[in-house]
Protein backbone atom coordinates (compact mmCIF):
# COMPACT_ATOMS: atom_id res chain seq x y z
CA UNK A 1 -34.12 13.30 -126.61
CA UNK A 2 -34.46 15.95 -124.08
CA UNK A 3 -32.09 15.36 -121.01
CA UNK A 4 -33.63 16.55 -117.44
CA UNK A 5 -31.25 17.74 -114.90
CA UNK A 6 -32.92 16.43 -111.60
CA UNK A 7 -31.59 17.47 -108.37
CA UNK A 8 -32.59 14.71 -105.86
CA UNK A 9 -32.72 16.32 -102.12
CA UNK A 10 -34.28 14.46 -99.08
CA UNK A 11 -37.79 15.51 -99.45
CA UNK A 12 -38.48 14.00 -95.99
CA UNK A 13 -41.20 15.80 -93.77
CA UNK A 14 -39.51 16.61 -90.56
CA UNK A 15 -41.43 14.14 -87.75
CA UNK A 16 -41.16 16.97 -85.21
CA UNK A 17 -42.70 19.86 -87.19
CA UNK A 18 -44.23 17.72 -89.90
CA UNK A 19 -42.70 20.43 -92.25
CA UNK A 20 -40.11 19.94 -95.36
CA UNK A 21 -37.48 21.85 -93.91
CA UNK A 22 -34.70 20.92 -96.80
CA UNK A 23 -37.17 22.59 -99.26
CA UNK A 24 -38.18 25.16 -97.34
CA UNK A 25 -34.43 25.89 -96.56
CA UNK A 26 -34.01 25.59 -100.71
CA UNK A 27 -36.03 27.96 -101.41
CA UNK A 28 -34.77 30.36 -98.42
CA UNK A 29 -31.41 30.13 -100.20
CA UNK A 30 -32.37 31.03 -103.89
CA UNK A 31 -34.62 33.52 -102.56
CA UNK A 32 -31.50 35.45 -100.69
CA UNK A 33 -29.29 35.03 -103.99
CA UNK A 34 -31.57 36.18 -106.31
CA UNK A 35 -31.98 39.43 -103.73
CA UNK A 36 -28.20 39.85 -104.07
CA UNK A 37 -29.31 40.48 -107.40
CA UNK A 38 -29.65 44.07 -106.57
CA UNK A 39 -26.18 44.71 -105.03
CA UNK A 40 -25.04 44.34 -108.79
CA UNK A 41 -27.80 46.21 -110.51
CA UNK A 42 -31.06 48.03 -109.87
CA UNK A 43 -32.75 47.41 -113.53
CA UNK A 44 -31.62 43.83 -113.08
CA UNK A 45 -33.59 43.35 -110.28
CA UNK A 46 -36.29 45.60 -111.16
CA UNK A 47 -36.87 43.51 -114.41
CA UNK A 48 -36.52 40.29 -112.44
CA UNK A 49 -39.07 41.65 -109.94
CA UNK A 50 -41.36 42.65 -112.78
CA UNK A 51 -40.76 38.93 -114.35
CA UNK A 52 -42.23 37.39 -111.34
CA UNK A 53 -45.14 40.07 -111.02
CA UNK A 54 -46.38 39.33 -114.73
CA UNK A 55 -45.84 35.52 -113.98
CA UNK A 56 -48.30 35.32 -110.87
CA UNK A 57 -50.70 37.46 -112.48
CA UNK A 58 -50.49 35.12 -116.09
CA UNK A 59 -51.18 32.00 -113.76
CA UNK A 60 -54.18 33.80 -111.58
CA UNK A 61 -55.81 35.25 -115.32
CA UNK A 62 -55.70 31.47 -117.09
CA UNK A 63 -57.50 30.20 -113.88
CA UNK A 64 -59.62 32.98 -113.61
CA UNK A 65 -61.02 32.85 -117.23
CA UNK A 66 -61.36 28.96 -117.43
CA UNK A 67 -63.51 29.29 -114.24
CA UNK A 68 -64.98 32.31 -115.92
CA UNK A 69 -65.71 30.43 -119.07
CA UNK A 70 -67.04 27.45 -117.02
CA UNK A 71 -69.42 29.72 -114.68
CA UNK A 72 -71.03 30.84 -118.29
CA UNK A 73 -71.18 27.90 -120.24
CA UNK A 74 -72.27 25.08 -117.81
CA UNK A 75 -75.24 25.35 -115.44
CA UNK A 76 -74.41 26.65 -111.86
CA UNK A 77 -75.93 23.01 -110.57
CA UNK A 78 -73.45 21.07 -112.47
CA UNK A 79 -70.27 22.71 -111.27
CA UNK A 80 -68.67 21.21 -108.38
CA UNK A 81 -67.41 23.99 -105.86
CA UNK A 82 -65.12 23.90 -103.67
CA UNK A 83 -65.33 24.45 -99.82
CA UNK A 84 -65.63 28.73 -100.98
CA UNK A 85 -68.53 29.87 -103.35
CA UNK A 86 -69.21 33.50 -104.25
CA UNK A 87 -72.20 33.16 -105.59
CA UNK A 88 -74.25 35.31 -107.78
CA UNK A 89 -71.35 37.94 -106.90
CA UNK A 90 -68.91 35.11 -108.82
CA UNK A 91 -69.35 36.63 -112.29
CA UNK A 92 -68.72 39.98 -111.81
CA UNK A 93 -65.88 39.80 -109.43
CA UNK A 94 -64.05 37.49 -111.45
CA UNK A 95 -64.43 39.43 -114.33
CA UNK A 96 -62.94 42.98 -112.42
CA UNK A 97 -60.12 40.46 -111.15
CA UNK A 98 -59.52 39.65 -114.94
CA UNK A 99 -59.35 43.47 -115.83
CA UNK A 100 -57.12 44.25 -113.02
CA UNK A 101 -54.92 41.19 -113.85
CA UNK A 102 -54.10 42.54 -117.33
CA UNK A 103 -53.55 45.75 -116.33
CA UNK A 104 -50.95 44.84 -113.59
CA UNK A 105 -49.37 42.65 -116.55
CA UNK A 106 -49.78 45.57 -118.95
CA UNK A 107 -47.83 48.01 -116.28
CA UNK A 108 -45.62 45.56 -115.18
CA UNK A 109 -43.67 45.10 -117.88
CA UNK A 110 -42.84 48.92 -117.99
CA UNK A 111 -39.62 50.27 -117.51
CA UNK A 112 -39.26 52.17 -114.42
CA UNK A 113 -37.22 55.07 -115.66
CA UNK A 114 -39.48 57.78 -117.80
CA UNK A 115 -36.28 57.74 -120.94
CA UNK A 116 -35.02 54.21 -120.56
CA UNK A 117 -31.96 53.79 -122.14
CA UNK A 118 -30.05 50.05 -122.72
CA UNK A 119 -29.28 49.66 -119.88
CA UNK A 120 -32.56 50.49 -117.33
CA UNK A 121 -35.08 49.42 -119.79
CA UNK A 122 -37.31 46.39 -118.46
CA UNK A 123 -36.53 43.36 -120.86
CA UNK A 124 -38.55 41.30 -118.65
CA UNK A 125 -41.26 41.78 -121.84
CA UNK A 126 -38.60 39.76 -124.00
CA UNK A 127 -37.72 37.26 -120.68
CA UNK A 128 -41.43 36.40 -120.41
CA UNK A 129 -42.28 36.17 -124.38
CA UNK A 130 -39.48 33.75 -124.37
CA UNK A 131 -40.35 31.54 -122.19
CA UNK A 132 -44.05 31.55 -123.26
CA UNK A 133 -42.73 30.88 -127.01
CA UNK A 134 -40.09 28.21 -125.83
CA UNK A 135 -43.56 26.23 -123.86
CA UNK A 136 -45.64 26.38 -127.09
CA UNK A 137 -42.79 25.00 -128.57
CA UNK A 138 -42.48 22.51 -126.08
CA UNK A 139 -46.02 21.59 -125.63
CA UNK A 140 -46.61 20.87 -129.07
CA UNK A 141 -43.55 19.07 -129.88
CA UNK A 142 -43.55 16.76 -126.71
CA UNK A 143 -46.02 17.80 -124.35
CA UNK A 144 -49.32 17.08 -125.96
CA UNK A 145 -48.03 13.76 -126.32
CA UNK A 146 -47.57 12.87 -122.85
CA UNK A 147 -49.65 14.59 -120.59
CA UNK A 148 -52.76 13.17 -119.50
CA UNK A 149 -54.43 15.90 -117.92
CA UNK A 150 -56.31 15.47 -114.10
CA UNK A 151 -58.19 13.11 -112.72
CA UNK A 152 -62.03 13.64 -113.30
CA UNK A 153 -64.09 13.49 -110.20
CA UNK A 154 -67.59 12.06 -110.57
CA UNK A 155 -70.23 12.81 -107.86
CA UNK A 156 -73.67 11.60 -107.37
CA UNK A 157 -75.84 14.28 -106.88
């Protein structure tokens, strides 16, 4: 059975600001140790940097081409938008954002020397394939099994 390390902070809203100031202070702190990152090594922190770039872009293209797929497969009347709608303009911007998207995840897995050698080459390529082999893995041994997906919402038009 897989065991879950679960760090339980106080996840209270402050009353005064109504903000999470314990997470927000969280994340402050890892963010500030992982930029001490570069006091110990450039290409470390290059390749971390670069990790981070292809993993914002990976989440923005698997959005980008469901909504893609669902703008061409199901009627324009039958999607429910949200509060923003590009309209006719949808299609083709969402399919330049999708080029672009590769591309920056193309480049950014590039090393950032022109003759990398061990040591300053990016790895984040074999960080990222990794962790995208390890969640297939995952999802099909335990995942699928579990997950229930989102709530449907049903309007009357």
């Amino acid at each position: 059975m897989l065991q879950v390390l679960v760090i339980d902070i106080n996840l209270q809203v402050e009353p005064r600001t109504s903000l999470p100031l314990y997470s927000i202070g969280l994340s402050t702190v890892i963010s500030l140790i992982l930029a001490l990152i570069n006091i110990g090594s450039t290409a470390a922190f290059s390749a971390m940097l670069s990790l981070v770039i292809a993993s914002f872009y990976s989440s923005f293209l698997i959005s980008a081409v469901v909504i893609l797929h669902k703008r061409l497969t199901v009627p324009n009347d039958q999607i429910i938008w949200g509060p923003f709608k590009l309209g006719r303009a949808g299609i083709p911007i969402t399919i330049l954002s999708i080029i672009y998207t590769v591309i920056g995840i193309f480049f950014s897995f590039w090393p950032s020397t022109v003759n990398p050698t061990a040591q300053t080459m990016n790895w984040s390529v074999a960080v990222f394939g990794a962790a995208l082999i390890f969640s297939m893995i995952f999802w099909f041994v335990h995942g699928r099994k579990v997950y229930t997906g989102p709530i449907i919402e049903i309007s009357n038009h």
